[in-house]
Protein backbone atom coordinates (compact mmCIF):
# COMPACT_ATOMS: atom_id res chain seq x y z
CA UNK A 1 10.60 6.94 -29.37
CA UNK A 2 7.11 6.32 -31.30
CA UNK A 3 9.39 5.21 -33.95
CA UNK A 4 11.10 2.71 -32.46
CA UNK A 5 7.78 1.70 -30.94
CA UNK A 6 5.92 1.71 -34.17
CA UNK A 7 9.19 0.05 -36.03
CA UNK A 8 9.07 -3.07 -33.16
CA UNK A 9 5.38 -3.45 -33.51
CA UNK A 10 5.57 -4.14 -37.36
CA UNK A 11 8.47 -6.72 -36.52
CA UNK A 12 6.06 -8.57 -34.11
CA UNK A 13 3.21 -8.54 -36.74
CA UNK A 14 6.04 -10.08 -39.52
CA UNK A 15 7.12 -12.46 -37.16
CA UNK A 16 3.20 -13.51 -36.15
CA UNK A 17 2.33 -14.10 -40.43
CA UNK A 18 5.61 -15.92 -40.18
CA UNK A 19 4.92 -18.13 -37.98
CA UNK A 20 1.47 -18.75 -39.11
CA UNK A 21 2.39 -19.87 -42.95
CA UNK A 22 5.14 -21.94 -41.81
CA UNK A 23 7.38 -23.02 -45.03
CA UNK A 24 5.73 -20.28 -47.56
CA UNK A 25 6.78 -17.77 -45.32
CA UNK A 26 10.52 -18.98 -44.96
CA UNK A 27 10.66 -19.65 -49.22
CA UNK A 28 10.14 -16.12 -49.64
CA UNK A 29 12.00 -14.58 -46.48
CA UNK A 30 14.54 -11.87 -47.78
CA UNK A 31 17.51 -12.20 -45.68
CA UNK A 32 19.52 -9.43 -46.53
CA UNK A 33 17.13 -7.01 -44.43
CA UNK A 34 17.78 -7.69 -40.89
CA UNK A 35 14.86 -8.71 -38.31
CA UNK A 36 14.19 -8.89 -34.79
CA UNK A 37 14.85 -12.77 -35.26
CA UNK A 38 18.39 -12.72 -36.16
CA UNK A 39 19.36 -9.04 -34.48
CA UNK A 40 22.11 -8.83 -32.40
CA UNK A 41 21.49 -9.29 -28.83
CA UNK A 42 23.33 -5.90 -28.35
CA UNK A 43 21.07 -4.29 -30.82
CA UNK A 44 17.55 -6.27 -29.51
CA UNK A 45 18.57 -5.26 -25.73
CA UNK A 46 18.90 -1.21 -26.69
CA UNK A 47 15.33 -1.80 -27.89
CA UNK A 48 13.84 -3.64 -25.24
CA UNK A 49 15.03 -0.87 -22.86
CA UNK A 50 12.26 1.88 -24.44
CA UNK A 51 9.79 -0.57 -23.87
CA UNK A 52 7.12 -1.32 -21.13
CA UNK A 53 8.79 -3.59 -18.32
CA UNK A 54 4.83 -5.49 -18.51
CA UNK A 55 4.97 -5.38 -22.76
CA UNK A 56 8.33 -7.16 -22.34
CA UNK A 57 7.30 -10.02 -19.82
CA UNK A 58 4.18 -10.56 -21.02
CA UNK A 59 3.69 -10.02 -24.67
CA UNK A 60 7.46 -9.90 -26.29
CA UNK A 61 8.84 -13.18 -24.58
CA UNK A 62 6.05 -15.18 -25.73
CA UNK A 63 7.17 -14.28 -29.41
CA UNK A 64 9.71 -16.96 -30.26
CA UNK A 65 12.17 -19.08 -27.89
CA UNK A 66 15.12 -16.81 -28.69
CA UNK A 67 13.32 -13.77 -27.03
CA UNK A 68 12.13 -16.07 -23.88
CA UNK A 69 15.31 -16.86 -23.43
CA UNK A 70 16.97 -13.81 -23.23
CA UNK A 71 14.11 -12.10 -21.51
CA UNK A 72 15.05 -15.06 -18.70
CA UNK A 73 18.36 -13.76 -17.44
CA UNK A 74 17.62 -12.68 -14.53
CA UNK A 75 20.57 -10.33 -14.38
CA UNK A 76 19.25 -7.99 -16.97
CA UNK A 77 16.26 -7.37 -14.89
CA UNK A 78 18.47 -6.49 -11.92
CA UNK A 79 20.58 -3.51 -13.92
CA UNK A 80 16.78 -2.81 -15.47
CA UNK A 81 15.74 -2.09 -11.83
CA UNK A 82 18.63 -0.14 -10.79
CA UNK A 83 18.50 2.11 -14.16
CA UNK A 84 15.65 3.01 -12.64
CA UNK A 85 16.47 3.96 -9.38
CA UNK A 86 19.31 6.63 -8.24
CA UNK A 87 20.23 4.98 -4.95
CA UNK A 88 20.64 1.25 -3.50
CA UNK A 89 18.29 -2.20 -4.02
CA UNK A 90 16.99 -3.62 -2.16
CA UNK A 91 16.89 -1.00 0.62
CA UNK A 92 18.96 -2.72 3.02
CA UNK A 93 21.16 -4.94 1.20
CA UNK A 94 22.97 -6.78 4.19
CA UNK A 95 20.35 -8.27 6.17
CA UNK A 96 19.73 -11.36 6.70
CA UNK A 97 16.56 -12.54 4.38
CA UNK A 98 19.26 -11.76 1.72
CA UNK A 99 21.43 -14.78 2.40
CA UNK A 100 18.63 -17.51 2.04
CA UNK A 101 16.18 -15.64 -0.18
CA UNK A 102 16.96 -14.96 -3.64
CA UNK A 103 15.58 -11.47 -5.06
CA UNK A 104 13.03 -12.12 -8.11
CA UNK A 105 14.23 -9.25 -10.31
CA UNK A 106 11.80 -9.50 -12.78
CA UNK A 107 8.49 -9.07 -10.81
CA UNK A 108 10.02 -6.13 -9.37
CA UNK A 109 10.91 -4.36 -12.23
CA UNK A 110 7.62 -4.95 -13.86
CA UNK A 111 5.83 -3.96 -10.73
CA UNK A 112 7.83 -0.48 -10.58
CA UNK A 113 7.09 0.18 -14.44
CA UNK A 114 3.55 -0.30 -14.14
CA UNK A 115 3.26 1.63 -11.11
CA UNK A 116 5.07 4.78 -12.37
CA UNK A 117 3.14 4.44 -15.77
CA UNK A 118 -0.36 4.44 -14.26
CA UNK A 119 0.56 7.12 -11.37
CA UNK A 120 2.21 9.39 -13.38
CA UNK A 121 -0.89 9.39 -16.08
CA UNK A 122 -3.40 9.38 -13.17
CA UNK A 123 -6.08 11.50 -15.39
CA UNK A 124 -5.98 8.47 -17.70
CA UNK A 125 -5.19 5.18 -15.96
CA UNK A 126 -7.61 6.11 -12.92
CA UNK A 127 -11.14 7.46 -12.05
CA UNK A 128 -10.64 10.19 -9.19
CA UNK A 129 -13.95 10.20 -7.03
CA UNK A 130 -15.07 11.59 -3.34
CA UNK A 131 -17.28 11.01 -1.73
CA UNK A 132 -18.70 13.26 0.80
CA UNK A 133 -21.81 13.72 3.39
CA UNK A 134 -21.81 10.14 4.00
CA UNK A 135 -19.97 10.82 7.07
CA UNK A 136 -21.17 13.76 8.99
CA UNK A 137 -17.87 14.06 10.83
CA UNK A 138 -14.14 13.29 10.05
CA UNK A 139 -13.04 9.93 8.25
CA UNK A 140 -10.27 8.94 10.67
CA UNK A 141 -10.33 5.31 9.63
CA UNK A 142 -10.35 3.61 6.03
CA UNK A 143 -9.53 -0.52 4.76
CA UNK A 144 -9.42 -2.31 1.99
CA UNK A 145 -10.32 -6.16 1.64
CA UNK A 146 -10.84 -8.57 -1.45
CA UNK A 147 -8.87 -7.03 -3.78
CA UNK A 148 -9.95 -3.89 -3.42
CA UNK A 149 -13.34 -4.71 -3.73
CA UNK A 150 -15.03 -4.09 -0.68
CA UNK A 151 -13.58 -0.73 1.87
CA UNK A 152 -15.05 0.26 5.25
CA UNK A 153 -15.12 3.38 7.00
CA UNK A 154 -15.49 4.43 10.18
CA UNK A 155 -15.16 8.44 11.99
CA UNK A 156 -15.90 10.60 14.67
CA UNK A 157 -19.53 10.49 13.92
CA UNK A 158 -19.03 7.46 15.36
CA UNK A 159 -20.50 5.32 12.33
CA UNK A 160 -19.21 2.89 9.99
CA UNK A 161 -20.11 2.21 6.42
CA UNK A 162 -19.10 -0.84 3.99
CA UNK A 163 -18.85 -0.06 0.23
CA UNK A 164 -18.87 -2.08 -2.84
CA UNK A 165 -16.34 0.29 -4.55
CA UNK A 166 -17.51 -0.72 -8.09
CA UNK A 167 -21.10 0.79 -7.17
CA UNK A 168 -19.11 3.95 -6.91
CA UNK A 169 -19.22 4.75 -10.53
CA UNK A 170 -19.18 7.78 -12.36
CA UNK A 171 -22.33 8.76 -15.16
CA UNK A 172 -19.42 10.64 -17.33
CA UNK A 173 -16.12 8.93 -17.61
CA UNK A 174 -14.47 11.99 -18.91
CA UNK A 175 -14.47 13.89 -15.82
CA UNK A 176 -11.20 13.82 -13.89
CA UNK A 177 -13.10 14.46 -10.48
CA UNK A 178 -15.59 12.89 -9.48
CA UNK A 179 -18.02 14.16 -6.48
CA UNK A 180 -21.19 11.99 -4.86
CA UNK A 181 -23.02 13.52 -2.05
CA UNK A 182 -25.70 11.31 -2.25
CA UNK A 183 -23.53 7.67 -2.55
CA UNK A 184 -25.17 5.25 -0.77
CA UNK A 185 -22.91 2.37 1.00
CA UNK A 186 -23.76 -0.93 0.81
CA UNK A 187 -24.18 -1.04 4.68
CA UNK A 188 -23.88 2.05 6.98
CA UNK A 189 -24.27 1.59 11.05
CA UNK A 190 -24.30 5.17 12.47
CA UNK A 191 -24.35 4.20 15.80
CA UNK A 192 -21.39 1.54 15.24
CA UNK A 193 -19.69 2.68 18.71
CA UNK A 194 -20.30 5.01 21.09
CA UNK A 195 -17.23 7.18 20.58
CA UNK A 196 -14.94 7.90 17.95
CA UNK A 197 -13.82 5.37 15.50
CA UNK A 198 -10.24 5.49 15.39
CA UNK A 199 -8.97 2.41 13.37
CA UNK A 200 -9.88 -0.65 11.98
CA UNK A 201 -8.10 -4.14 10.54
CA UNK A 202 -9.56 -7.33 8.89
CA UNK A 203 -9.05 -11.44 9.96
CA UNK A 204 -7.62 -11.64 6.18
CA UNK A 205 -7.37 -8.46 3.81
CA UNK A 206 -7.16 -11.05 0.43
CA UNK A 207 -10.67 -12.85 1.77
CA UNK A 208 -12.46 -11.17 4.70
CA UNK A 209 -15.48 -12.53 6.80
CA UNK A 210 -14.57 -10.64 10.20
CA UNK A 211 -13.68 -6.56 10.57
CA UNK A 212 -12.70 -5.32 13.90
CA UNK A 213 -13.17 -1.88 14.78
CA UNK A 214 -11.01 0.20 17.72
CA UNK A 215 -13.11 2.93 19.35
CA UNK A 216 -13.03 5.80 22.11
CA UNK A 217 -15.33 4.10 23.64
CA UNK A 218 -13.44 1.43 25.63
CA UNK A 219 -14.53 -0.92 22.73
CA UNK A 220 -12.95 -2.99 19.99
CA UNK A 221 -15.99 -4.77 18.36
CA UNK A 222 -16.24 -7.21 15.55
CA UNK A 223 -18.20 -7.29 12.83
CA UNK A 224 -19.58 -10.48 10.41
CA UNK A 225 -19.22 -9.23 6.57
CA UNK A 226 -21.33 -12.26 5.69
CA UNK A 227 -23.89 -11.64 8.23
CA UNK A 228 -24.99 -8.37 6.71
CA UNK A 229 -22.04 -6.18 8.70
CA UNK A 230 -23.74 -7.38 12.05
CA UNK A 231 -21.82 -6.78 15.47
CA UNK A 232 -21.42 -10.18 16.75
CA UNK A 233 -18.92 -9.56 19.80
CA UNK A 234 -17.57 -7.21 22.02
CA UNK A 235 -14.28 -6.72 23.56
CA UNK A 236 -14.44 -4.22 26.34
CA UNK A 237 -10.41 -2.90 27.36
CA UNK A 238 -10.96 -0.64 30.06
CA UNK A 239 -9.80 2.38 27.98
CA UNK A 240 -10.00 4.38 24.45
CA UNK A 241 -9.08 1.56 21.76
CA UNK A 242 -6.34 3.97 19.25
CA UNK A 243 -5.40 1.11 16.91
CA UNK A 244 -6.32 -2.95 16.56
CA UNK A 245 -4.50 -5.62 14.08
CA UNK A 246 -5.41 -9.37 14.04
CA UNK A 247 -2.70 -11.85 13.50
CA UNK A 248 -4.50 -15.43 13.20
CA UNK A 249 -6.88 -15.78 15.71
CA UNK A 250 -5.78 -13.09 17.79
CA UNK A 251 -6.96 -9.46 18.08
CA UNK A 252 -4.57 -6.86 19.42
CA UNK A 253 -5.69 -3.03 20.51
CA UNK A 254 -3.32 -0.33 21.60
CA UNK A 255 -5.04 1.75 24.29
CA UNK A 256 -4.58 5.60 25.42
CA UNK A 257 -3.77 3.97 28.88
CA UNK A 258 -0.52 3.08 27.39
CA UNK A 259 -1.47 -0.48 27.39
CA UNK A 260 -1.35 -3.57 24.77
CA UNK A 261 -4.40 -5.57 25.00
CA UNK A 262 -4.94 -9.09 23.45
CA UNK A 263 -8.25 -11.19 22.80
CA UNK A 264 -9.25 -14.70 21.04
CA UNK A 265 -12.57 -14.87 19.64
CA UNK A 266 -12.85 -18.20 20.85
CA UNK A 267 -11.83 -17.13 24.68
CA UNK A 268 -14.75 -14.99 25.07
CA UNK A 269 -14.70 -11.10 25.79
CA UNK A 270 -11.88 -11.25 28.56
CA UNK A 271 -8.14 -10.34 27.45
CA UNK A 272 -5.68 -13.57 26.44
CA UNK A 273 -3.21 -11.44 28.06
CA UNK A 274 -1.83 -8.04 28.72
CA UNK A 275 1.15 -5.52 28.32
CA UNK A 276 2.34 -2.26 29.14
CA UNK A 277 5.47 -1.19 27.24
CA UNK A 278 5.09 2.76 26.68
CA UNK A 279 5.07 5.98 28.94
CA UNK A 280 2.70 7.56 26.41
CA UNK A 281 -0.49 6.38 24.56
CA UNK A 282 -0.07 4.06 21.87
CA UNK A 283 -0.68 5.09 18.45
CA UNK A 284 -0.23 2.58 15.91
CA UNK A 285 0.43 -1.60 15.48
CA UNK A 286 1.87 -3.35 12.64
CA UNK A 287 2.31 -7.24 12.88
CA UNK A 288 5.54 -9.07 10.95
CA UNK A 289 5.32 -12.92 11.60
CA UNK A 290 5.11 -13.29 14.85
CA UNK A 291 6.04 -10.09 16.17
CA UNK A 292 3.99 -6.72 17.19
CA UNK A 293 5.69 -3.76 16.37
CA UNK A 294 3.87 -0.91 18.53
CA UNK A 295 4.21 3.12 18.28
CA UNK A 296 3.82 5.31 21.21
CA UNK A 297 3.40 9.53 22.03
CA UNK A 298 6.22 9.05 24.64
CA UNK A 299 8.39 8.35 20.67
CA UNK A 300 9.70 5.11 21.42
CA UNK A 301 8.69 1.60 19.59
CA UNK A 302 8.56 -1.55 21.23
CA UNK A 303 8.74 -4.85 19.44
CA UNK A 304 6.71 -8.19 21.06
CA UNK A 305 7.66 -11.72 20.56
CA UNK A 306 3.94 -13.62 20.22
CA UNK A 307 5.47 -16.53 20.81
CA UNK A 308 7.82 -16.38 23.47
CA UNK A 309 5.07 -13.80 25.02
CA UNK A 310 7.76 -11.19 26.21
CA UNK A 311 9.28 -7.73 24.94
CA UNK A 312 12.17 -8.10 22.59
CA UNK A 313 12.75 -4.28 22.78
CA UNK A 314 10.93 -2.13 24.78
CA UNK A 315 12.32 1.71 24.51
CA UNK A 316 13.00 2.00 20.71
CA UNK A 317 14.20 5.71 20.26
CA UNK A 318 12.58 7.61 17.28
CA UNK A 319 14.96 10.34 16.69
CA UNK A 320 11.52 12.67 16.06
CA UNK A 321 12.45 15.84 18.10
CA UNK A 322 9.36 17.51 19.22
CA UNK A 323 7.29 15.58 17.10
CA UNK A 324 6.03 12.18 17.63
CA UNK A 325 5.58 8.65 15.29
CA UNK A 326 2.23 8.33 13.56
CA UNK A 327 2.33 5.67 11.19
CA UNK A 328 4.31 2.17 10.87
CA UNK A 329 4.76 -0.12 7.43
CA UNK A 330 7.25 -3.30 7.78
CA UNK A 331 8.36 -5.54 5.54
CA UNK A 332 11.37 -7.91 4.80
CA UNK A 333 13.31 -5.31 3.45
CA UNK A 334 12.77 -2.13 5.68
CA UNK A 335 10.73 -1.03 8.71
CA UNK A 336 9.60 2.48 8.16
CA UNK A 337 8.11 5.17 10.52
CA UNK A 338 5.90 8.15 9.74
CA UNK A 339 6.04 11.09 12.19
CA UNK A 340 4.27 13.91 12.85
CA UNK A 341 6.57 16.63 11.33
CA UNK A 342 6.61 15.34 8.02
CA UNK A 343 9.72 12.93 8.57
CA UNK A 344 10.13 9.14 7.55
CA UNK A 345 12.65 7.15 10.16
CA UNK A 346 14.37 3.94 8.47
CA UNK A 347 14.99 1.04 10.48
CA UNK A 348 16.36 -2.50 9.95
CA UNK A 349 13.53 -4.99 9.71
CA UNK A 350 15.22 -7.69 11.79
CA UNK A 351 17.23 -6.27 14.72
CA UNK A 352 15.02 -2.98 14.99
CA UNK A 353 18.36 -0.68 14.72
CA UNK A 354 17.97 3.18 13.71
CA UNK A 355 19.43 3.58 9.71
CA UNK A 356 18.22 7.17 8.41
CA UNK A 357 16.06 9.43 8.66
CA UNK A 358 14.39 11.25 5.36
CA UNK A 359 12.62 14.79 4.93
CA UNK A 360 10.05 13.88 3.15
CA UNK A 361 8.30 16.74 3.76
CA UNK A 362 10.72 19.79 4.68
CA UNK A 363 9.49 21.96 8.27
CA UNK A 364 7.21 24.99 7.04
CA UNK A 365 7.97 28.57 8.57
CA UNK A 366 6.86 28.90 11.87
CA UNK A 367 3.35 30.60 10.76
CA UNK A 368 2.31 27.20 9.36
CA UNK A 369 1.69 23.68 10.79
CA UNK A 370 4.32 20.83 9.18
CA UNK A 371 3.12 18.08 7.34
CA UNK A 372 1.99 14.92 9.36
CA UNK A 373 2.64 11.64 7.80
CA UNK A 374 -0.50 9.94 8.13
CA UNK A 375 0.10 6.63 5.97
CA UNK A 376 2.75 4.37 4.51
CA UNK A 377 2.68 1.55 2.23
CA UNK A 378 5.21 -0.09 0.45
CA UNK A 379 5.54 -3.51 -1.79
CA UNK A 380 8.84 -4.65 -2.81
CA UNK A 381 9.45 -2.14 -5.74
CA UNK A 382 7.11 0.95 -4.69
CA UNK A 383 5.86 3.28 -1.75
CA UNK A 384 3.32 5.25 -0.86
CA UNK A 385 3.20 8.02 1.68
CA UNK A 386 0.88 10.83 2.26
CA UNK A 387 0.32 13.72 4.59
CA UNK A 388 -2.25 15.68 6.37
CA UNK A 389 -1.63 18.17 4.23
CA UNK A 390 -3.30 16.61 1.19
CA UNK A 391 -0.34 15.51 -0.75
CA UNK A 392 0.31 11.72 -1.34
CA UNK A 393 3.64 10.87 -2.90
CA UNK A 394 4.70 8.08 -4.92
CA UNK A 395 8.39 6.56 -4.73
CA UNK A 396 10.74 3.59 -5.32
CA UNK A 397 11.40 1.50 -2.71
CA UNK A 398 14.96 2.30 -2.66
CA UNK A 399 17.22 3.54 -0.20
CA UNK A 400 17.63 6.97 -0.56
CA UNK A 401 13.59 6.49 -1.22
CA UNK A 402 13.12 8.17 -4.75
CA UNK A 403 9.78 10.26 -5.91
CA UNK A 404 8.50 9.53 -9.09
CA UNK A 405 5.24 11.60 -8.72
CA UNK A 406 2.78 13.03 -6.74
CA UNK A 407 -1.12 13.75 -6.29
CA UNK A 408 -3.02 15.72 -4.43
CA UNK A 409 -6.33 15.03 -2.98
CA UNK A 410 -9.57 17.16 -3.33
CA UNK A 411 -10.05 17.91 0.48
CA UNK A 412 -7.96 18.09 3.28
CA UNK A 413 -6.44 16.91 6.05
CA UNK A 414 -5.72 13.15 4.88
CA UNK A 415 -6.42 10.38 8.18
CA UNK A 416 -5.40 7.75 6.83
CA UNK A 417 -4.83 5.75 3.50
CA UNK A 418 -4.92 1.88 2.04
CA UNK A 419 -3.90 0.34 -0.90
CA UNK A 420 -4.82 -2.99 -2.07
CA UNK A 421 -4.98 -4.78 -5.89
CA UNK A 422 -4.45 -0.89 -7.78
CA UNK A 423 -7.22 0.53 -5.59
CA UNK A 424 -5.92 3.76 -3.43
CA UNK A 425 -8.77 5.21 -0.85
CA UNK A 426 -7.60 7.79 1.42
CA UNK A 427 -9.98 9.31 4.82
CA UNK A 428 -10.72 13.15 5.21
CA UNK A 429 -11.14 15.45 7.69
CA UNK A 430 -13.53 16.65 5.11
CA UNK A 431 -15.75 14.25 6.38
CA UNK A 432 -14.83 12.19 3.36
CA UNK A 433 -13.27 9.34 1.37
CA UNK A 434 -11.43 9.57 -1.74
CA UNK A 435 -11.12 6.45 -4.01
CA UNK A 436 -8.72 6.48 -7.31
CA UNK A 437 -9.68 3.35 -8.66
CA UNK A 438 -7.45 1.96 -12.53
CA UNK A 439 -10.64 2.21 -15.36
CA UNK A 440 -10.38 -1.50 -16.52
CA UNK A 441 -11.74 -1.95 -13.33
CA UNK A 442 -15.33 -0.62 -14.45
CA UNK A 443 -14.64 -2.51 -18.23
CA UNK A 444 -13.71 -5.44 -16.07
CA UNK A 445 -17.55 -5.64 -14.31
């Protein structure tokens, strides 16, 4: 393999000198020794697949017009992705997005090369640090904004703390693990709430100005970034606040009083409106378009139209069991749910209908507690998913969904976890946050 490597890199650099003395070059070209120039396709496409997906796109095509244009069919990037994969892309072939939308093959196969290249060589790719004592309590609640720049925290010491997550930087690089109990945030507000902080969301995650925060305390408040992390307005629901997403100028909280709350910043503090679609408190939100996608104890979802301002579906069955949804990630291509016994339910994205469900996590004996799913992500070629347990696992976006890797965290009990521009962060019961955040981020500053 480093031959072949090492053989195509010294074709490159003849090609380059080529190029550069023009007519001299071509005078004395030998051409009974064969070259990446005048290869076979056949021969030039068993090559190309040993090498990087990201080398290919970006460094190899730019070599001569023959290698851009075969590096353009999009077709070979299709059976590139599915070498990869042992199961079916795009998870859900028949839907509906598929018959006006065209899949981008090549994006997506760079995006799951470079994924599984820097996960599975965490120790090198990434800097592993925690940080700790911060919090005096559990992290239940972590997010990511501006590229990964800028996270907030928030926990049942009922604080909240914005970090720059480049000030987070290790003295010596060649430590795997990292540990700060003495970081200092860039803004910390210990008495953010009066209760526990249970979740929090942003007005945009690419360029945030506003944060709003979902508390025990009958509270969702919101918070200027730009303003020094200042509360500037309260929204008072009548009930614990479990979970809050914004979707324009909207602000949605999930209560424990099984309710659905919504508020406009520019309405004032009272509710826009109001709905009750669960026998159980409700656990988690995700927004898709126009639509609110809402988790509940009772184990049903309920999906509401925004627009048309009424329940599409109201008694969703999660075929958990005894154990109940935690955590909800939807996209174009699937609608996953997390539960609390280590499972991950697949539904279709657009009519909300039950697929499969995977073990992600198999039951433990009795004598030990399962694995909760506390967080899913996924982008159109990767996922991740982690557990209570400590374990976060990395996978194609596939359907079966396939592991590539896996890392475990330095404390326990994982809350909750965000990922944003290469920048993972994951919340503790440790009372603390882990970041793993690529190195070229540090050479980058």
């Amino acid at each position: 393999m480093c031959d072949v490597l090492e053989s195509v890199k010294d074709q490159l650099t003849d090609i380059e000198n080529e190029l550069e003395t023009n007519t001299e070059a071509c005078e004395m070209f030998d051409c009974t020794k064969p070259t990446l120039v005048d290869m076979p396709v056949e021969i030039l496409l068993k090559i190309c697949s040993f090498l990087d997906a990201h080398f290919l796109k970006h460094t190899l095509s730019k070599v001569c017009q023959r290698f851009e244009d075969i590096l353009a069919d999009d077709h070979l990037w299709k059976y590139w992705v599915h070498s990869k994969i042992n199961g079916c892309y795009p998870t859900l072939p028949r839907l509906k997005v598929w018959e006006d939308t065209q899949i981008d093959w090549e994006p997506v196969c760079v995006e799951m090369d470079v994924e599984m290249k820097k996960w599975t060589n965490v120790k090198d790719t990434m800097r592993h640090i925690v940080v700790k004592d911060v919090h005096f309590a559990s992290v239940d609640t972590v997010l990511l904004v501006n590229n990964g720049e800028i996270c907030i925290s928030g926990g049942r010491d009922r604080g909240m703390a914005l970090w720059h997550v480049l000030d987070i930087s290790p003295n010596d690089e060649s430590d795997v693990v990292t540990t700060f109990t003495d970081a200092k945030p860039r803004y910390i507000r210990h008495d953010a709430h009066a209760g526990w902080v249970w979740d929090l969301a942003a007005d945009n995650i690419d360029s945030a100005t506003t944060i709003y925060s979902a508390s025990w305390d009958n509270t969702v408040k919101v918070w200027d970034l730009e303003a020094g992390f200042h509360c500037k307005q309260r929204f008072r629901c009548g009930m614990s606040a479990l979970s809050v997403v914004t979707i324009g100028n909207e602000v949605i909280a999930g209560l424990y009083s099984k309710k659905i709350l919504s508020f406009d910043l520019r309405a004032g503090s009272s509710p826009t409106y109001s709905y009750k679609p669960h026998k159980g408190p409700v656990l988690a939100l995700q927004t898709f378009g126009n639509m609110v996608a809402s988790l509940s104890e009772d184990k049903t979802m309920a999906v509401w139209d925004r627009v048309a301002g009424k329940l599409l579906l109201s008694d969703v069955k999660i075929p958990t069991g005894k154990a109940y949804p935690v955590c909800i990630s939807w996209s174009p291509s699937a609608l996953y749910v997390g539960d609390s016994k280590g499972c991950l339910h697949l539904f279709n994205p657009e009519d909300h209908t039950y697929v499969r469900t995977h073990e992600l996590w198999p039951e433990p004996p009795i004598t030990k507690p399962p694995s909760k799913i506390t967080g899913c992500y996924q982008s159109p070629g990767n996922m991740i998913v982690c557990s209570d347990r400590g374990e976060i696992k990395f996978m194609y976006n596939c359907y079966p969904p396939q592991e590539y890797t896996n890392v475990k965290s330095s404390t326990f009990d994982i809350t909750q976890l965000r990922y944003l521009n290469g920048v993972l962060v994951v919340g503790t019961c440790d009372s603390a946050l882990e970041f793993w955040v690529p190195k070229e981020r540090y050479q980058d500053d």
